[in-house]
PDB file of N, CA and C in Angstrom:
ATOM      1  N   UNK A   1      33.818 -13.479 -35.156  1.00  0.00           N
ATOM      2  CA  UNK A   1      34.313 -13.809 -33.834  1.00  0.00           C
ATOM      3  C   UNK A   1      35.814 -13.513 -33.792  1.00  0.00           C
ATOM      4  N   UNK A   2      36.129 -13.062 -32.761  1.00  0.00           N
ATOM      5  CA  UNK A   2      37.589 -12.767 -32.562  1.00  0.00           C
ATOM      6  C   UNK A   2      38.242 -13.199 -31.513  1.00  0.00           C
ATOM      7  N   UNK A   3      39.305 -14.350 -31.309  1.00  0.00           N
ATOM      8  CA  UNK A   3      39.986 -14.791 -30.769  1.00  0.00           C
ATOM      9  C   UNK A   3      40.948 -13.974 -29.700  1.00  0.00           C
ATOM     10  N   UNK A   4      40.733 -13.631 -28.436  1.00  0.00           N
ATOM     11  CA  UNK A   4      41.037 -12.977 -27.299  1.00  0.00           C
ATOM     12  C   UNK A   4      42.137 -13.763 -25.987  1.00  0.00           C
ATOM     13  N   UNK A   5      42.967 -13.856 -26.101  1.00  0.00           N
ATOM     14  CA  UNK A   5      43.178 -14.487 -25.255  1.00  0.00           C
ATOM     15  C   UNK A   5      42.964 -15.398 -24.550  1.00  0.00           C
ATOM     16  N   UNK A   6      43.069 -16.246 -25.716  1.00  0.00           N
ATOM     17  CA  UNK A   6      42.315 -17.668 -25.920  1.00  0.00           C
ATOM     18  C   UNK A   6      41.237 -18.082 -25.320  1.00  0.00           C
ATOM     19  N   UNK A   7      40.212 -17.152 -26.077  1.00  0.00           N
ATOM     20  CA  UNK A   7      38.534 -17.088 -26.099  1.00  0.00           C
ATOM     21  C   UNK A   7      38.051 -16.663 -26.901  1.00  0.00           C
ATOM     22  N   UNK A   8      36.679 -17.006 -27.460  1.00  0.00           N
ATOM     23  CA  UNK A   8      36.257 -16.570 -28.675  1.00  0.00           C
ATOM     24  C   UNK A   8      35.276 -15.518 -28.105  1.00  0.00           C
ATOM     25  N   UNK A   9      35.624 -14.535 -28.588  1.00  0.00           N
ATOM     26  CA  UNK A   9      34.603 -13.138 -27.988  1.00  0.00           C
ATOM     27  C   UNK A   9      34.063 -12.198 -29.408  1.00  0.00           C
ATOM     28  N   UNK A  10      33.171 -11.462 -29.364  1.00  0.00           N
ATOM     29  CA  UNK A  10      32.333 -10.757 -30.189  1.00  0.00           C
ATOM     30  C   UNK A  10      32.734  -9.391 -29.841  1.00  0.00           C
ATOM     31  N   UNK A  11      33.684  -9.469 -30.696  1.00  0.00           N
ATOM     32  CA  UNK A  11      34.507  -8.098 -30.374  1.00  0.00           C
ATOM     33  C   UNK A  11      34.942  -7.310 -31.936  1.00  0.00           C
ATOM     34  N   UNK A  12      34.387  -8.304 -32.440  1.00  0.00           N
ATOM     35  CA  UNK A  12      34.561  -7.397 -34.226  1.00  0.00           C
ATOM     36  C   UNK A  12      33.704  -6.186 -34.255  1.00  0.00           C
ATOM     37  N   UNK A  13      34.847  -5.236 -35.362  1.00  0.00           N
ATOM     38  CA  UNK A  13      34.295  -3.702 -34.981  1.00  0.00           C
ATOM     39  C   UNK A  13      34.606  -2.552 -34.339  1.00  0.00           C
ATOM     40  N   UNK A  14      34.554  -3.663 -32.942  1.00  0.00           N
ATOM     41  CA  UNK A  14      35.194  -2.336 -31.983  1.00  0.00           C
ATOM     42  C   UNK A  14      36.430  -1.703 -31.860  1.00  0.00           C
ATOM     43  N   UNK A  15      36.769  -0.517 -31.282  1.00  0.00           N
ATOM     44  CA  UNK A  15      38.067  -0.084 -31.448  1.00  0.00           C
ATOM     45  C   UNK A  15      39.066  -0.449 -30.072  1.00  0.00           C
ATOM     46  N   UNK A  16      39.987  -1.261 -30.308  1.00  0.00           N
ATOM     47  CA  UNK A  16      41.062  -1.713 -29.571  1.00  0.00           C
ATOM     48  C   UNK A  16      40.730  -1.047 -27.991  1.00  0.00           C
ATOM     49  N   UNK A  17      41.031   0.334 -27.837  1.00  0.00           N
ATOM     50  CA  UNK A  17      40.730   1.038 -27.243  1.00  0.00           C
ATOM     51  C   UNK A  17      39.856   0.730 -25.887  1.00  0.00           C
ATOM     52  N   UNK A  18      38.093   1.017 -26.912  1.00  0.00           N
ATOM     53  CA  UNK A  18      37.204   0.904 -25.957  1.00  0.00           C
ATOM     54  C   UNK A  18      37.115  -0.381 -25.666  1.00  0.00           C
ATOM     55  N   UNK A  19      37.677  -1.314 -26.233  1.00  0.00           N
ATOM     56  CA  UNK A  19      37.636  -3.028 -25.824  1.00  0.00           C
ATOM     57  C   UNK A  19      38.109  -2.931 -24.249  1.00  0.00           C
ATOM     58  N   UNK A  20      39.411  -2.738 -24.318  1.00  0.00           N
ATOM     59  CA  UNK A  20      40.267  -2.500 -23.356  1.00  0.00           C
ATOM     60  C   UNK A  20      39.589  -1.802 -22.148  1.00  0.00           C
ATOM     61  N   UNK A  21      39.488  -0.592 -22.284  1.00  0.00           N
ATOM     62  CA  UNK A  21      38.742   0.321 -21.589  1.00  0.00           C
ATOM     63  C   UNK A  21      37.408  -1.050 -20.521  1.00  0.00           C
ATOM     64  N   UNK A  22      36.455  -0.882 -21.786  1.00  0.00           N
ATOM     65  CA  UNK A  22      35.287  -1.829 -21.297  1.00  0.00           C
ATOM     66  C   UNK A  22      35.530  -2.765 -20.070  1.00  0.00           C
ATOM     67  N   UNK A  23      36.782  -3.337 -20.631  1.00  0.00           N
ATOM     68  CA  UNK A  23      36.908  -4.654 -20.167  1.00  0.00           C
ATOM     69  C   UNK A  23      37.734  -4.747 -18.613  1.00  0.00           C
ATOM     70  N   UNK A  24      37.843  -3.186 -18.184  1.00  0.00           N
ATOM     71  CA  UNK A  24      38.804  -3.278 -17.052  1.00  0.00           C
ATOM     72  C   UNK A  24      40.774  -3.087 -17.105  1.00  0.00           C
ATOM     73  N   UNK A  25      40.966  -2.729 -17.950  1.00  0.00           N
ATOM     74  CA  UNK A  25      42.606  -3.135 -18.944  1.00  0.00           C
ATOM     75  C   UNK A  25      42.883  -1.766 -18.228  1.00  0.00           C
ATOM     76  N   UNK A  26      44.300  -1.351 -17.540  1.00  0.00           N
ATOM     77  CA  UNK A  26      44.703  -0.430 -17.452  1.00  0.00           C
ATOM     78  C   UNK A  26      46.208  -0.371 -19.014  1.00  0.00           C
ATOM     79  N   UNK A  27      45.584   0.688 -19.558  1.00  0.00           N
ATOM     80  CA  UNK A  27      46.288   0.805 -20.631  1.00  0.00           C
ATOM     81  C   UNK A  27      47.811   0.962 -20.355  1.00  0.00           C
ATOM     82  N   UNK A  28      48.594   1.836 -19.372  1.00  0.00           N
ATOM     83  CA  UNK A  28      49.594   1.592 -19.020  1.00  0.00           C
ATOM     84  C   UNK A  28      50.376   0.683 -18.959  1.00  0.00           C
ATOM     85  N   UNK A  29      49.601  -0.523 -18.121  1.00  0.00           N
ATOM     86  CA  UNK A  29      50.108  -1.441 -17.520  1.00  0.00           C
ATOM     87  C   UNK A  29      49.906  -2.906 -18.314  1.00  0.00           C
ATOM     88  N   UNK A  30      49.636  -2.752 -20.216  1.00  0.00           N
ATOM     89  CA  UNK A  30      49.409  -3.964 -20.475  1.00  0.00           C
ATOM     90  C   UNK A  30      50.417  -3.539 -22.361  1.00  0.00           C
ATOM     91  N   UNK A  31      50.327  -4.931 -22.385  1.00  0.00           N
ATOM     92  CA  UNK A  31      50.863  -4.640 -23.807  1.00  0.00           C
ATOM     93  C   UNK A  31      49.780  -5.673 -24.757  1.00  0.00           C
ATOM     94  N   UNK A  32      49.919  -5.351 -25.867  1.00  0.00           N
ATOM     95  CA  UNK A  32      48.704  -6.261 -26.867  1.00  0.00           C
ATOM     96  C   UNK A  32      49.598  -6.338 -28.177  1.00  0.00           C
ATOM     97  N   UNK A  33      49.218  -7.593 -28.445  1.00  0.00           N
ATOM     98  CA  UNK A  33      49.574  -8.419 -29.789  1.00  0.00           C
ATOM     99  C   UNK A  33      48.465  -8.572 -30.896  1.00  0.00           C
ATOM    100  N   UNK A  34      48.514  -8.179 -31.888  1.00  0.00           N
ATOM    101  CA  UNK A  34      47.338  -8.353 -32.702  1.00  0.00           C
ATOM    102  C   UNK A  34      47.539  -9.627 -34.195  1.00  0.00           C
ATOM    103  N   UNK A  35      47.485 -10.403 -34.101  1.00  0.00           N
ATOM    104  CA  UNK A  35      47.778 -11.040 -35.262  1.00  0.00           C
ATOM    105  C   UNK A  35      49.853 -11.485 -35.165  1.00  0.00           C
ATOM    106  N   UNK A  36      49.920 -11.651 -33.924  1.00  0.00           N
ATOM    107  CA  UNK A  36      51.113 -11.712 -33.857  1.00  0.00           C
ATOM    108  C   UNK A  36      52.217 -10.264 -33.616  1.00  0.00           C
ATOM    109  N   UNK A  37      51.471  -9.382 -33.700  1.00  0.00           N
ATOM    110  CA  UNK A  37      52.369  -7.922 -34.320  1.00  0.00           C
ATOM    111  C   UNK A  37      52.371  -7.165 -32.908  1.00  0.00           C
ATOM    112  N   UNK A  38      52.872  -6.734 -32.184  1.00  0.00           N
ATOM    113  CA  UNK A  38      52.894  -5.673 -31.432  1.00  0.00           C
ATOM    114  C   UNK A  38      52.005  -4.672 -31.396  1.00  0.00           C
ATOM    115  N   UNK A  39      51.230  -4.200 -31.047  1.00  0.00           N
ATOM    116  CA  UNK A  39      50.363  -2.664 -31.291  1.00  0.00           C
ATOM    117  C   UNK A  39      50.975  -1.482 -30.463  1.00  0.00           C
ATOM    118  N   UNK A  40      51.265  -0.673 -31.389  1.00  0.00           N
ATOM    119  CA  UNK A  40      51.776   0.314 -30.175  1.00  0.00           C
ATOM    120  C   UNK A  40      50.645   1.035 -29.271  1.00  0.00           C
ATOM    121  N   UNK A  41      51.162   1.286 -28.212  1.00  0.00           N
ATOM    122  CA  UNK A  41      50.083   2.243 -27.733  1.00  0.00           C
ATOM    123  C   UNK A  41      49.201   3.325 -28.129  1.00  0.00           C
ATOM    124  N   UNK A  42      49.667   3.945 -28.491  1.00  0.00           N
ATOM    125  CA  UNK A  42      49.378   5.152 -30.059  1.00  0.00           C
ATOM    126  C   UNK A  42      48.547   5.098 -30.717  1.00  0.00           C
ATOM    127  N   UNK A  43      48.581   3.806 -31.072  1.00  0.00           N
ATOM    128  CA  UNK A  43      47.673   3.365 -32.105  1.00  0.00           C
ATOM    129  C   UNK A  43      45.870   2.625 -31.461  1.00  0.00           C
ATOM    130  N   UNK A  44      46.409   2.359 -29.964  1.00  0.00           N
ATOM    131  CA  UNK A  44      45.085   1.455 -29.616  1.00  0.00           C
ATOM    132  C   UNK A  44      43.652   2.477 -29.963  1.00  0.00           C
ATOM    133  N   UNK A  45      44.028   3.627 -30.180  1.00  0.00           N
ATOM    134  CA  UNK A  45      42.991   4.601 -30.158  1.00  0.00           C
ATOM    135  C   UNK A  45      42.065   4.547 -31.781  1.00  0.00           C
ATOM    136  N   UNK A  46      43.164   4.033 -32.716  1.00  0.00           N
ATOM    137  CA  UNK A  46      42.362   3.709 -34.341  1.00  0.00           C
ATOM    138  C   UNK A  46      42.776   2.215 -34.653  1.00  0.00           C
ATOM    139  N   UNK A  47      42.782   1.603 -33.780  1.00  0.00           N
ATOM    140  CA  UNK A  47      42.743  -0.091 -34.204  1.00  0.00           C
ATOM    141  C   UNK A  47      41.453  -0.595 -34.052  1.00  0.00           C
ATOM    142  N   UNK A  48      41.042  -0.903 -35.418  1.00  0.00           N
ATOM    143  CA  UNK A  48      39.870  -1.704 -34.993  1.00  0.00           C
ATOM    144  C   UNK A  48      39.661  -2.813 -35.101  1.00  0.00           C
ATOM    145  N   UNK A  49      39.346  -3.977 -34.004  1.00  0.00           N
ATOM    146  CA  UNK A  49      39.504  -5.322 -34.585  1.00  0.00           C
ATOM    147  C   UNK A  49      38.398  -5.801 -35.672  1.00  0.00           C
ATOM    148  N   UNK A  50      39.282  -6.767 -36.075  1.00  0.00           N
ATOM    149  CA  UNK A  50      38.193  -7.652 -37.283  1.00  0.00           C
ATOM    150  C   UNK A  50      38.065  -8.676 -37.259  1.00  0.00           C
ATOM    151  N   UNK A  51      36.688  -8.922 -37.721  1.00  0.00           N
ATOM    152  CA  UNK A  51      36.646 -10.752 -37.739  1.00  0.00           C
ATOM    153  C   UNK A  51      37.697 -11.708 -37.991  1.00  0.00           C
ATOM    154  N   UNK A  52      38.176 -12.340 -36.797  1.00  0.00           N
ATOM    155  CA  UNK A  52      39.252 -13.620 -37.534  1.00  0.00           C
ATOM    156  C   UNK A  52      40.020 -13.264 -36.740  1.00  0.00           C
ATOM    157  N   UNK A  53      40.405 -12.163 -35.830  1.00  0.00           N
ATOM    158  CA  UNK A  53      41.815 -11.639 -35.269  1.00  0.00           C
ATOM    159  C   UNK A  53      42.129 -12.682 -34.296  1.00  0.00           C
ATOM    160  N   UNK A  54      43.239 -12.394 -33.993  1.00  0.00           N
ATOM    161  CA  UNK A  54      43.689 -13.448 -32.900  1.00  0.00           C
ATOM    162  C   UNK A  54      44.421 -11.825 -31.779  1.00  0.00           C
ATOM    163  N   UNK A  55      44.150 -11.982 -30.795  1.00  0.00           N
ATOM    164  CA  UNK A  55      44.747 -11.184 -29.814  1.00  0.00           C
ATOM    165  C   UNK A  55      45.199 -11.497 -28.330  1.00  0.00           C
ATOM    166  N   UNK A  56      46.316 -11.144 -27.927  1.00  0.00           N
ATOM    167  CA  UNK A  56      46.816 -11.138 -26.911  1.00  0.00           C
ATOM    168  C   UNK A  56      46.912 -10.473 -26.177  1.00  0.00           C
ATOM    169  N   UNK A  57      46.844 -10.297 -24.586  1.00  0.00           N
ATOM    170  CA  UNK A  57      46.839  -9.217 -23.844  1.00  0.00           C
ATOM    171  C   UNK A  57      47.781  -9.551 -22.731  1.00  0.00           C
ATOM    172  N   UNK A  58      48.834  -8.895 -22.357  1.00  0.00           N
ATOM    173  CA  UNK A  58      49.638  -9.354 -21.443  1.00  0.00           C
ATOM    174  C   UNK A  58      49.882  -7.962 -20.427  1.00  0.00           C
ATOM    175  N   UNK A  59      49.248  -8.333 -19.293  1.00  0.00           N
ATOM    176  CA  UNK A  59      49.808  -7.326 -18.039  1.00  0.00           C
ATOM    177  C   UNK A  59      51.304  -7.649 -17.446  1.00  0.00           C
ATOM    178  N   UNK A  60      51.214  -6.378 -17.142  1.00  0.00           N
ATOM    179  CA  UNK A  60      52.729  -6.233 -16.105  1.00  0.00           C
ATOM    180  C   UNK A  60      52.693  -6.345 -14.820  1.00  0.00           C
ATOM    181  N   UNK A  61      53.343  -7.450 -14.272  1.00  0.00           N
ATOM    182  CA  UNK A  61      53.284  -7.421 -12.896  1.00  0.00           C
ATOM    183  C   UNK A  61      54.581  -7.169 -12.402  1.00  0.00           C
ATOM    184  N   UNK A  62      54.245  -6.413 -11.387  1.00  0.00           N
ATOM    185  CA  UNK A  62      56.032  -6.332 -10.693  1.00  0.00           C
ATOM    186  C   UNK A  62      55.610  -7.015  -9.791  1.00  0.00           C
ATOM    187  N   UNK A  63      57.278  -7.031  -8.941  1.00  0.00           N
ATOM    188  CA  UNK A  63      57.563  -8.214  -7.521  1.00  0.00           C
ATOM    189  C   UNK A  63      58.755  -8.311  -7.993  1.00  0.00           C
ATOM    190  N   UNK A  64      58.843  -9.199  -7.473  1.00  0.00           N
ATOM    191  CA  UNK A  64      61.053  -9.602  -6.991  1.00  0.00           C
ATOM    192  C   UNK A  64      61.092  -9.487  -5.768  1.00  0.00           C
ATOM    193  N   UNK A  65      62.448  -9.440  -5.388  1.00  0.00           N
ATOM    194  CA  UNK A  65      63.400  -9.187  -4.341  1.00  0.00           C
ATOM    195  C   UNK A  65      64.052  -8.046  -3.656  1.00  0.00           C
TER     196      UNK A  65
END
């Protein structure tokens, strides 16, 4: 089980990537934490998560003034 943005989801295995993809994520517009660490973008394409991960997903919203 892998810890998602504080949810436990069945996501061991898959590659960062198609998680994202799957799940609706515009890759542009988000950044991801894996175990605390930054992932670069670059990389979402050979990250594969593993049992135990903890992950974060944070979109960008604009607005202001």
């Amino acid at each position: 089980m892998v810890h998602i943005n504080g949810e436990d989801v069945d996501a061991s295995g898959k590659v960062l990537k198609e998680y994202l993809e799957e799940n609706g994520y515009i890759i542009e517009g988000i950044a991801v934490e894996c175990n605390e660490v930054i992932v670069p973008k670059d990389k979402y394409g050979e990250t594969i998560i593993s049992d135990g991960d903890t992950i974060e997903i944070v979109s960008f919203v604009g607005g202001g003034q």
